[in-house]
N, C-alpha and C. Protein backbone atom coordinates (compact mmCIF):
# COMPACT_ATOMS: atom_id res chain seq x y z
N UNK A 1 -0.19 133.82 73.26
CA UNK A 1 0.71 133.80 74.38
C UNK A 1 -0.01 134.30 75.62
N UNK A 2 -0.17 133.67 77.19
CA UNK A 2 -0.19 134.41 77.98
C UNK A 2 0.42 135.16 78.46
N UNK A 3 -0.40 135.52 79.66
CA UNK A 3 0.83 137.00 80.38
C UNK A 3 1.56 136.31 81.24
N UNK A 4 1.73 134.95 81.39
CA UNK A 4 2.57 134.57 82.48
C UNK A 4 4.20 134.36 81.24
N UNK A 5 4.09 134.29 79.90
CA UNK A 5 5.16 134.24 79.24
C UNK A 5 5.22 135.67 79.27
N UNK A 6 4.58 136.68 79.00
CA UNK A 6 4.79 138.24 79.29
C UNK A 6 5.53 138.77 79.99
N UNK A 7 5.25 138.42 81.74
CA UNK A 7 5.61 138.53 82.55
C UNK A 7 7.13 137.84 82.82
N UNK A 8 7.08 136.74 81.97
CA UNK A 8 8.64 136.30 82.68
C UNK A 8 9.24 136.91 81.26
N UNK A 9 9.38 137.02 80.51
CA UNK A 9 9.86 138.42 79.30
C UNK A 9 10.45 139.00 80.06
N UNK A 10 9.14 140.26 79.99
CA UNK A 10 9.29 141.39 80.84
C UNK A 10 10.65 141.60 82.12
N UNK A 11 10.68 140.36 83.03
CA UNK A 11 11.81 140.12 84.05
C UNK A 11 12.86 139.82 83.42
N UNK A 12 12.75 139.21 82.69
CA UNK A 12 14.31 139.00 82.00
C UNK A 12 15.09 140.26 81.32
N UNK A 13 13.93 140.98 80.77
CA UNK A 13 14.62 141.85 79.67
C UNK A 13 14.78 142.85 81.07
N UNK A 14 13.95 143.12 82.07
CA UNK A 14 14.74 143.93 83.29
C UNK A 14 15.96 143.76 83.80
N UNK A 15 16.22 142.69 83.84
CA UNK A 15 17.88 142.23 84.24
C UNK A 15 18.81 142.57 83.05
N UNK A 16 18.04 142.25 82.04
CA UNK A 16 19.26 142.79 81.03
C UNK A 16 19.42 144.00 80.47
N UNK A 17 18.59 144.68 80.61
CA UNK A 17 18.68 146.10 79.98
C UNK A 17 19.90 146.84 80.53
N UNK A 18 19.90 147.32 81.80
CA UNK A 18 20.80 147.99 81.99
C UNK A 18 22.64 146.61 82.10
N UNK A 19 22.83 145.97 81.46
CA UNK A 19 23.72 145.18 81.29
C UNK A 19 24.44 145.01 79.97
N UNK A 20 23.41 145.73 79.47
CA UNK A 20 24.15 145.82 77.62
C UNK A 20 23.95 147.51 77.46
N UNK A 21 23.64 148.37 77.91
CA UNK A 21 23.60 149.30 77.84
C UNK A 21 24.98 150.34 77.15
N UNK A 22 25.18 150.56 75.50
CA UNK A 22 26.54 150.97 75.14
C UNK A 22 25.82 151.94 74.34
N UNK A 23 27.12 152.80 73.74
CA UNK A 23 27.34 154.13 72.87
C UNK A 23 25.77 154.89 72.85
N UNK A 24 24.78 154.76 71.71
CA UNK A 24 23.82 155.71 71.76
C UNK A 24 22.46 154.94 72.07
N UNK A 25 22.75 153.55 72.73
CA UNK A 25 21.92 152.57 72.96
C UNK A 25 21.47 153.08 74.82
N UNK A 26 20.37 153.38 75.01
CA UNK A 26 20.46 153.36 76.21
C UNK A 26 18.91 152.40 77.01
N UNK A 27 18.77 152.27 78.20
CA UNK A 27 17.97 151.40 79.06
C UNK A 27 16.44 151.45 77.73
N UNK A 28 15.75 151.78 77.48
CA UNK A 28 14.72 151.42 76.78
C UNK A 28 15.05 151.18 75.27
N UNK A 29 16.26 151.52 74.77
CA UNK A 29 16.27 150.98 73.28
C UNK A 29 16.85 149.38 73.99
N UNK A 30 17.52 148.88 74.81
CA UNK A 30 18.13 147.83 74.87
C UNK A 30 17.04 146.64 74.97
N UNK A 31 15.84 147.31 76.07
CA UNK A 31 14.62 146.69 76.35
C UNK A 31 13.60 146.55 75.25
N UNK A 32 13.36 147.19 74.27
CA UNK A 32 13.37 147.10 73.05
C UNK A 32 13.38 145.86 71.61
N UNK A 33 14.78 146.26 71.89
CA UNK A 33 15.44 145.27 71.29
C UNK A 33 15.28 143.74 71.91
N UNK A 34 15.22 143.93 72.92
CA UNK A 34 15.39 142.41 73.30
C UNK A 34 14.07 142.22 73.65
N UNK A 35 13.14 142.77 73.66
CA UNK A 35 11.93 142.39 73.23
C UNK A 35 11.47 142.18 72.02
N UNK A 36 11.99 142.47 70.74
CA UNK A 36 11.43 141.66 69.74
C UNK A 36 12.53 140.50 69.60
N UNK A 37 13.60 140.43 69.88
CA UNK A 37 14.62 138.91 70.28
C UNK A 37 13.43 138.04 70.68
N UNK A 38 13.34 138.83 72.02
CA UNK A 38 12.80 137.54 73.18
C UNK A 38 11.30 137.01 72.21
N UNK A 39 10.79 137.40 71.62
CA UNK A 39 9.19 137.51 70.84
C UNK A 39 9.99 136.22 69.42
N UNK A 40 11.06 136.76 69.01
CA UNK A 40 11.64 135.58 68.13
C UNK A 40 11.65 134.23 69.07
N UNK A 41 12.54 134.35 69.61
CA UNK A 41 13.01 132.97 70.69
C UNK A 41 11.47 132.64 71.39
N UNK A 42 10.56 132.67 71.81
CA UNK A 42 9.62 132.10 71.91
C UNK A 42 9.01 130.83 71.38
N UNK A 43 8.73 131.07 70.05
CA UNK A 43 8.62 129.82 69.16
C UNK A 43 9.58 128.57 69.53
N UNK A 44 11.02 129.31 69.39
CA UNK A 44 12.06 128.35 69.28
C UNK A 44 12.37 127.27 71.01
N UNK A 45 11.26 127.73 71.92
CA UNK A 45 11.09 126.96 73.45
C UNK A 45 11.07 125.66 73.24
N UNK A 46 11.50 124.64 73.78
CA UNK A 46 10.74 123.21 73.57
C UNK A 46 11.07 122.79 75.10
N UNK A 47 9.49 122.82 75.71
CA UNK A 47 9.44 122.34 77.05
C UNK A 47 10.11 121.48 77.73
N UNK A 48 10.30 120.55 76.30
CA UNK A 48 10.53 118.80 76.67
C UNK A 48 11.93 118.75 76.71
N UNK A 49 12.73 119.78 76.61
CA UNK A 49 14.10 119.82 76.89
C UNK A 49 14.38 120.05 78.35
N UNK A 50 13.50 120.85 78.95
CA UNK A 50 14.09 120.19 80.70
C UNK A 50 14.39 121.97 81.31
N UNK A 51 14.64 122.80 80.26
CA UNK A 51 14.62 123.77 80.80
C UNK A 51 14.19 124.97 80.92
N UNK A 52 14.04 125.90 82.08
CA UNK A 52 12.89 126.96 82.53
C UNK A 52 13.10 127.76 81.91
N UNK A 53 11.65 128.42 81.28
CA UNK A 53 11.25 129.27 79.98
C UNK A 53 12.92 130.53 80.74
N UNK A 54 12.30 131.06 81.72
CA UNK A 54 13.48 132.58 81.96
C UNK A 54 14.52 132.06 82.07
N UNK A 55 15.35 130.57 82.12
CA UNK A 55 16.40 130.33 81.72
C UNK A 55 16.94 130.66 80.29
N UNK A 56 16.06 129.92 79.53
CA UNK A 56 16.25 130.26 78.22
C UNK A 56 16.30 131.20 77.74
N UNK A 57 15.25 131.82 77.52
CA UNK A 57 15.26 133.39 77.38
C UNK A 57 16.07 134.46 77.98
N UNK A 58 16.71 134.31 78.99
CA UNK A 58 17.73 134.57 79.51
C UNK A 58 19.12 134.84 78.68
N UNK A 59 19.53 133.42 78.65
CA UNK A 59 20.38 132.41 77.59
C UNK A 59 20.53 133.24 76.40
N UNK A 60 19.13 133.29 75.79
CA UNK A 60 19.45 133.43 74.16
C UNK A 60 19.08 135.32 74.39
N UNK A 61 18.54 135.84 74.85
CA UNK A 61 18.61 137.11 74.77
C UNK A 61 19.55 138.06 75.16
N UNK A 62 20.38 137.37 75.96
CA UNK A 62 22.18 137.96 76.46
C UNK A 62 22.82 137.62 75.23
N UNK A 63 22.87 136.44 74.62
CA UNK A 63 23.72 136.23 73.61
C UNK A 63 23.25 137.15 72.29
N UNK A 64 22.48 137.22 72.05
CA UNK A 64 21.87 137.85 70.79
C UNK A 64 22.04 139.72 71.08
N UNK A 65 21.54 139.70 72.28
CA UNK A 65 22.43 141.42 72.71
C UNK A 65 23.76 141.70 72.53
N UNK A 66 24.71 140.80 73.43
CA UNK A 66 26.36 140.67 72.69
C UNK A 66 26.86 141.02 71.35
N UNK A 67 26.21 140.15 70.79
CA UNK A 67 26.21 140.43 69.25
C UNK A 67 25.36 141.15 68.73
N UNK A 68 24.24 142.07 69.33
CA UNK A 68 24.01 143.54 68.71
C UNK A 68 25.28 144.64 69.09
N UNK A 69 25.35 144.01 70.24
CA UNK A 69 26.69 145.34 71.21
C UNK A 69 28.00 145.46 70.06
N UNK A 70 28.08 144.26 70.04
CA UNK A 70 29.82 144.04 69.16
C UNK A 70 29.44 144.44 67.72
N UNK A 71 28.17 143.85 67.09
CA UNK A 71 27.76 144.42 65.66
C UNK A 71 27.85 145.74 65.77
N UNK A 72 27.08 146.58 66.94
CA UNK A 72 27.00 147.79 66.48
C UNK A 72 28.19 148.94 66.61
N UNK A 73 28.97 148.33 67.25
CA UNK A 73 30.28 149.27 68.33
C UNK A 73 31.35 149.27 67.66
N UNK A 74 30.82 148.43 65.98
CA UNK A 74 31.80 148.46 65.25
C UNK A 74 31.36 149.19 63.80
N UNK A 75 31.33 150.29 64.20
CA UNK A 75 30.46 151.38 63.30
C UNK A 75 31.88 152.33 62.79
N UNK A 76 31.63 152.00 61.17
CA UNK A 76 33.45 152.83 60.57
C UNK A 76 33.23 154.11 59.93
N UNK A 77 31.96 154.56 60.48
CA UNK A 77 31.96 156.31 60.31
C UNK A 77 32.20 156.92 61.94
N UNK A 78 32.86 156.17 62.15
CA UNK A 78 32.94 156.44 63.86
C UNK A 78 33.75 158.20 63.44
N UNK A 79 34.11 159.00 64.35
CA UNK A 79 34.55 160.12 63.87
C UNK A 79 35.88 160.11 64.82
N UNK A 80 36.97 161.03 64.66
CA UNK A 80 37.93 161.41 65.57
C UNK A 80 37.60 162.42 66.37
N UNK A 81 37.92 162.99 67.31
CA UNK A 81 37.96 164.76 67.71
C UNK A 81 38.65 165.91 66.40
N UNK A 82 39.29 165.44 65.83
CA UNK A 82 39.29 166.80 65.03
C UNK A 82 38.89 166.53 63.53
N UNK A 83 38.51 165.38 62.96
CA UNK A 83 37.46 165.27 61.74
C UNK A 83 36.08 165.06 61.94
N UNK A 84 35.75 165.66 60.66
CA UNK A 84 34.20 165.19 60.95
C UNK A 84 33.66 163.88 59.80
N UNK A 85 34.30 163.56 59.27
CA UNK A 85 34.61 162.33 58.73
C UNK A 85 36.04 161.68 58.98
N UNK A 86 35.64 160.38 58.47
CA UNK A 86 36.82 159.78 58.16
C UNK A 86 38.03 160.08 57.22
N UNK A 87 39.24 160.65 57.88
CA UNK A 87 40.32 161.11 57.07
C UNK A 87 41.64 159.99 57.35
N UNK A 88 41.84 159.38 56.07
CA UNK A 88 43.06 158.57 56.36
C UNK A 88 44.21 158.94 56.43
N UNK A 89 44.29 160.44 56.49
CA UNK A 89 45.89 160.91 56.48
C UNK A 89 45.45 161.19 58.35
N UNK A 90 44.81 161.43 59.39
CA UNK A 90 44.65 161.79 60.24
C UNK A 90 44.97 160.55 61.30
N UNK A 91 46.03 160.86 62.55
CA UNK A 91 46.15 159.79 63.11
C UNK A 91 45.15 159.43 63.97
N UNK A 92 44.65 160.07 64.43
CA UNK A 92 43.51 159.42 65.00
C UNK A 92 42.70 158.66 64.61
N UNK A 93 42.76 159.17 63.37
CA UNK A 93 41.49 158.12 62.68
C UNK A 93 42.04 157.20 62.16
N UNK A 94 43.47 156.77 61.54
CA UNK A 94 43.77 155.67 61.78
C UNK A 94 43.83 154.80 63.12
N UNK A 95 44.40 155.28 63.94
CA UNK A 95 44.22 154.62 65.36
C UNK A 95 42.70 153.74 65.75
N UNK A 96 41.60 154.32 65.49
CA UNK A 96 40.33 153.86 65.21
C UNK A 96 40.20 152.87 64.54
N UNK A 97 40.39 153.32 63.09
CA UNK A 97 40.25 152.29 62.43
C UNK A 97 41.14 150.85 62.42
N UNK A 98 42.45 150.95 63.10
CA UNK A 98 43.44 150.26 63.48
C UNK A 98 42.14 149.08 64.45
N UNK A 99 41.68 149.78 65.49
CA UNK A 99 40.90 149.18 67.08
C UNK A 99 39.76 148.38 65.76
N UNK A 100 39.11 149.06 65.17
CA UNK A 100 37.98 148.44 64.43
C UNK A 100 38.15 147.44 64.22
N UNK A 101 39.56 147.14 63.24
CA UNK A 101 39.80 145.98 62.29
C UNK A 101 40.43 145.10 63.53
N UNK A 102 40.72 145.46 64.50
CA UNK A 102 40.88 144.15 65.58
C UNK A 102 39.74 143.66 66.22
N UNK A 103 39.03 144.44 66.41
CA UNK A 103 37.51 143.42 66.77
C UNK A 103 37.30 143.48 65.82
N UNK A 104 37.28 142.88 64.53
CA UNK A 104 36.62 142.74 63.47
C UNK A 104 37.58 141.41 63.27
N UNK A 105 38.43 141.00 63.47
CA UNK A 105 39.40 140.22 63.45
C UNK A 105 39.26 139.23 64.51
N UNK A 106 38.62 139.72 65.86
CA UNK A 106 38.69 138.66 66.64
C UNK A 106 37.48 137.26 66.33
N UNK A 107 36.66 138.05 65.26
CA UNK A 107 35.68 137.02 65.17
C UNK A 107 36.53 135.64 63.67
N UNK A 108 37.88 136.29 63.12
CA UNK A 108 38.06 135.64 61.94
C UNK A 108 39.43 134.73 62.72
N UNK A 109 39.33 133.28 62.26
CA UNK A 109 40.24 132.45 62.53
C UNK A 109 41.90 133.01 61.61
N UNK A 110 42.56 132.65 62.58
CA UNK A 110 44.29 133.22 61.73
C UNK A 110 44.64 132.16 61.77
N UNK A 111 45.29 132.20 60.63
CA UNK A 111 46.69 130.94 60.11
C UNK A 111 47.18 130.70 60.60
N UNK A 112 47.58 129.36 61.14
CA UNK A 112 48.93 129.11 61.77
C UNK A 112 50.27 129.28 61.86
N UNK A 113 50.37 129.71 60.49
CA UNK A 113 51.37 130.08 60.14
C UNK A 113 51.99 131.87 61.10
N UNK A 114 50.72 132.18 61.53
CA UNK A 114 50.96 133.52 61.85
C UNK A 114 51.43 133.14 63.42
N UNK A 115 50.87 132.31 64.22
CA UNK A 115 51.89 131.85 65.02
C UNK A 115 52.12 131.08 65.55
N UNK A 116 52.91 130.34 64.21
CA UNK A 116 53.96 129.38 64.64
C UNK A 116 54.92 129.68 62.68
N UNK A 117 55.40 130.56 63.22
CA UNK A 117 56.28 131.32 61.67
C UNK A 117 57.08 129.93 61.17
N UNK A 118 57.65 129.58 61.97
CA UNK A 118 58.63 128.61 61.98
C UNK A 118 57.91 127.02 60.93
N UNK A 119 57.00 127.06 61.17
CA UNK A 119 55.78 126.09 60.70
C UNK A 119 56.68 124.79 60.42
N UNK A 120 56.55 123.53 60.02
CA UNK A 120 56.68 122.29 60.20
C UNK A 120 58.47 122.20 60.21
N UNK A 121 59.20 123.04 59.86
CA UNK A 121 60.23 123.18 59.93
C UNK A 121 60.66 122.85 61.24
N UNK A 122 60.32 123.31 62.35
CA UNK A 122 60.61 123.26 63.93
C UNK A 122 59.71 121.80 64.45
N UNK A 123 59.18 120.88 63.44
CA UNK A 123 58.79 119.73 63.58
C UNK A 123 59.86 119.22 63.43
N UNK A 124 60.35 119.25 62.41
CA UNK A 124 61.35 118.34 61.79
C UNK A 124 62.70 118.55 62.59
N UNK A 125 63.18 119.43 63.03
CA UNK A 125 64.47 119.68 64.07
C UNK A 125 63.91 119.09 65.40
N UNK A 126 62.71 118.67 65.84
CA UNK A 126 62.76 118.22 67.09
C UNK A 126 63.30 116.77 67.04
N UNK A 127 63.97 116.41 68.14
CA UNK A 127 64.12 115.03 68.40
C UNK A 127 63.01 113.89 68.78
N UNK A 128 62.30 114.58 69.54
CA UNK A 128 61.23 114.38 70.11
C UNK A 128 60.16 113.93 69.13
N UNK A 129 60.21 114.26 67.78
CA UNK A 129 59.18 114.14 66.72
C UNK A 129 59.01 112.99 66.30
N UNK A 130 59.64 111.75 66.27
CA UNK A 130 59.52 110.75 65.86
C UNK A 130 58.92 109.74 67.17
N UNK A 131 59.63 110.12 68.36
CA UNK A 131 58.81 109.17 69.50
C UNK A 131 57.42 109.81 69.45
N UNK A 132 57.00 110.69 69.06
CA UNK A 132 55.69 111.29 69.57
C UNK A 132 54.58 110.96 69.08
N UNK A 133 55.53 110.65 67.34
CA UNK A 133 54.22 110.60 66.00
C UNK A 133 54.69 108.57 66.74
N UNK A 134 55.04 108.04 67.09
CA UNK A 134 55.32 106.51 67.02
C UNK A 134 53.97 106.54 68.54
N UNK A 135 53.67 106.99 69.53
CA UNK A 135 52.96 106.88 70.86
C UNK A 135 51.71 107.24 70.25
N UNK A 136 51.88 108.25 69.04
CA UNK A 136 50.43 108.39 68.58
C UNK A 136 49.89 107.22 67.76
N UNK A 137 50.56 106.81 67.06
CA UNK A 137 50.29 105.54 66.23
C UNK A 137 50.07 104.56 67.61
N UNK A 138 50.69 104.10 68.41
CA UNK A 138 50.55 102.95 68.95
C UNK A 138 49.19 103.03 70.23
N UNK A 139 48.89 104.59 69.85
CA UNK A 139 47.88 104.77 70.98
C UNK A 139 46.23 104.41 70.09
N UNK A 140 46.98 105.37 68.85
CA UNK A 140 45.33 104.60 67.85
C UNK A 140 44.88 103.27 67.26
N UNK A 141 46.18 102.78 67.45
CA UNK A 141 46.49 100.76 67.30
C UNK A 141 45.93 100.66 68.44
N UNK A 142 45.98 100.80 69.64
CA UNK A 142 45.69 100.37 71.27
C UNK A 142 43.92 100.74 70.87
N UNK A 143 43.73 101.79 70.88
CA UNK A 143 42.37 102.06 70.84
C UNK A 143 41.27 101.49 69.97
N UNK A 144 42.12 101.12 68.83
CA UNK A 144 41.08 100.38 67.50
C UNK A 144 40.86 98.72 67.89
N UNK A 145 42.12 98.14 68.48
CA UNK A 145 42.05 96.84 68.83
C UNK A 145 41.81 96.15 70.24
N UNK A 146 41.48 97.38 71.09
CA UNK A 146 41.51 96.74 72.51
C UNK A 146 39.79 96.59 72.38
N UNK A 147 39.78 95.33 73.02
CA UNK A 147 38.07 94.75 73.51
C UNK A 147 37.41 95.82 73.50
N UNK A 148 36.13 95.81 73.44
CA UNK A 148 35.10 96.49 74.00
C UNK A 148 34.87 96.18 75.84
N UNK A 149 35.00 95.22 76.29
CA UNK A 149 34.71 94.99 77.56
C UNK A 149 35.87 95.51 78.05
N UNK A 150 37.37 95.76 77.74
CA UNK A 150 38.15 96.20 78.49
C UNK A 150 38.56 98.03 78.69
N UNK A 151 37.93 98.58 77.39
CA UNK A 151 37.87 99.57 77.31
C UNK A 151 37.34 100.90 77.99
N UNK A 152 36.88 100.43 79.09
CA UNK A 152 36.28 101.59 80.11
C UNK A 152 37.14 101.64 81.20
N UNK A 153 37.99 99.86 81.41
CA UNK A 153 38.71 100.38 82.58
C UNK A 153 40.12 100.74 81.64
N UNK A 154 40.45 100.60 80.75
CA UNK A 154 41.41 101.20 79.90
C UNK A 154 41.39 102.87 80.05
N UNK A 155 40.07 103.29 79.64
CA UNK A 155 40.30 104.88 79.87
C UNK A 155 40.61 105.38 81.51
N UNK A 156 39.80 104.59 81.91
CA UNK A 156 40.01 104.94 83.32
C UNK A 156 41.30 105.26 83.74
N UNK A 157 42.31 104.23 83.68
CA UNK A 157 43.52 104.31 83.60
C UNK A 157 43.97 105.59 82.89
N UNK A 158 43.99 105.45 81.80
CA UNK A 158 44.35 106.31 81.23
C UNK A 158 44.46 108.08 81.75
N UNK A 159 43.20 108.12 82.20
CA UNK A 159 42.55 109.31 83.33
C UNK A 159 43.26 109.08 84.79
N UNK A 160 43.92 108.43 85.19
CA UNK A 160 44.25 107.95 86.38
C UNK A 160 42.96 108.03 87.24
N UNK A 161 42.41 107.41 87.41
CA UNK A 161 40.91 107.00 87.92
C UNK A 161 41.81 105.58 88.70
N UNK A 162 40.81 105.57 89.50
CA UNK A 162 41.17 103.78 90.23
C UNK A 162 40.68 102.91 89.43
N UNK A 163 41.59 101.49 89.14
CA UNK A 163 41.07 100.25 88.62
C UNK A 163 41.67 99.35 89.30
N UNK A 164 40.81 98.55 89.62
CA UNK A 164 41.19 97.37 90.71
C UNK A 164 42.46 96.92 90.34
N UNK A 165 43.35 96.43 90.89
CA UNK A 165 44.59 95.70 90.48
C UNK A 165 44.24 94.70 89.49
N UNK A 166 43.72 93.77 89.99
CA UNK A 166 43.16 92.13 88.85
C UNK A 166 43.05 92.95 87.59
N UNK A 167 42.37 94.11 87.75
CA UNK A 167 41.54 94.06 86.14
C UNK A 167 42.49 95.18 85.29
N UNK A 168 43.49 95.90 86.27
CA UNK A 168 44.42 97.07 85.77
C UNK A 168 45.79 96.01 85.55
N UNK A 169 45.84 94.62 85.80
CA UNK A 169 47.05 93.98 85.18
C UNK A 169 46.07 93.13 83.59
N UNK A 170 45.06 92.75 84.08
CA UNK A 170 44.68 92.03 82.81
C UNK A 170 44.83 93.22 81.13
N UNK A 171 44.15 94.35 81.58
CA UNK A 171 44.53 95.16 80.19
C UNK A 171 45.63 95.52 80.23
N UNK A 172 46.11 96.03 81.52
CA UNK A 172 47.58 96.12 80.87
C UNK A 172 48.27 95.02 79.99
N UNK A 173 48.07 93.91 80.38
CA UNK A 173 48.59 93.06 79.63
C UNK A 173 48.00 93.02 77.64
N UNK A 174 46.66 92.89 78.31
CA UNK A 174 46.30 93.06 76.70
C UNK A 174 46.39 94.29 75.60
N UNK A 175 47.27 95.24 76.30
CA UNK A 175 47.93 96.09 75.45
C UNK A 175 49.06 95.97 75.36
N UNK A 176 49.64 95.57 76.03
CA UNK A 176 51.33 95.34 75.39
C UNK A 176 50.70 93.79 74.39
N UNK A 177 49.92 92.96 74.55
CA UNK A 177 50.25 92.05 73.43
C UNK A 177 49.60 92.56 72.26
N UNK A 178 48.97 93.68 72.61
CA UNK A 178 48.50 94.28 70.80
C UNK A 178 49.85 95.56 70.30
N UNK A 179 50.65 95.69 71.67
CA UNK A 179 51.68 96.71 70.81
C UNK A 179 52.66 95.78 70.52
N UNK A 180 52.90 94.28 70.82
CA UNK A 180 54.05 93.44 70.61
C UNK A 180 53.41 92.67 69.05
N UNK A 181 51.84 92.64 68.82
CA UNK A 181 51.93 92.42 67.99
C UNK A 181 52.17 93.36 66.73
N UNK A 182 52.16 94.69 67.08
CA UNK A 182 52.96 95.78 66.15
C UNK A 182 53.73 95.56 65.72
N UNK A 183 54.91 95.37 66.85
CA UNK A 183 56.13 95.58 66.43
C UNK A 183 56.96 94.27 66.16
């Protein structure tokens, strides 16, 4: 490696050090750290993608700090003010451990069920449910059978984008005769 990859390192991990700076992590452990990151991500450069080495490195050494910050800030010997361990009869230290298991949670996908309680039940009482699932069907009929040549000013439309009149009556037309041949 030269020192001109050194050097743009070096600047990057200056901007970021004091930017991740948390709990017993301070300005030279952060610089540190993201110096053997930045020493990983090196290899992983590919010129021919278009973009500047301290972009990248940038990029991937903020993200990879984030996720030392959040890995480490979620430490469950954390203590209260009046234990010196973890005591589960102590409210504080439930309260903690309460905060833990929610960032620990924000990284895990929840059920739908958790909210929307009501779950397909409140499908079935809508009125609305049958025109909706029928526009979805007739929109994936429209999409599977309309031309290829008409299909760009189709989305267009769709996007409300401008399409010339001539060519915004011709598909229109050729979608109602693929939803008339539906129905």
């Amino acid at each position: 490696m030269t020192d001109e990859v050194f050097a743009v390192l070096h600047n990057v991990l200056l901007r970021l050090r004091t930017k991740h700076v948390f709990d017993i992590f301070n300005k030279d452990d952060i610089y540190q750290e993201g110096f053997i990151i930045g020493m990983t991500a090196i290899p992983l450069y590919k010129l021919s993608l278009g973009i500047n080495l301290e972009t990248f490195l940038y990029v991937y050494i903020n993200s990879r700090l984030k996720n030392l910050k959040r890995n480490k800030s979620l430490r469950q010997d954390s203590r209260c003010n009046q234990c010196r361990r973890y005591n589960p009869d102590c409210v504080q230290c439930q309260a903690r451990d309460r905060t833990q298991n929610k960032k620990k949670n924000i990284l895990n996908p929840i059920h739908l069920d958790a909210v929307n309680p009501e779950g397909e039940s409140n499908l079935i009482n809508r009125i609305d449910a049958s025109v909706e699932a029928e526009v979805a069907e007739l929109t994936t009929l429209v999409n599977n059978k309309l031309p290829v040549a008409d299909r760009n000013d189709y989305l267009r439309m769709k996007e409300g984008a401008y399409v010339p009149k001539d060519r915004k009556l011709l598909v229109e037309a050729k979608v109602w005769e693929i939803i008339h041949e539906y129905t």
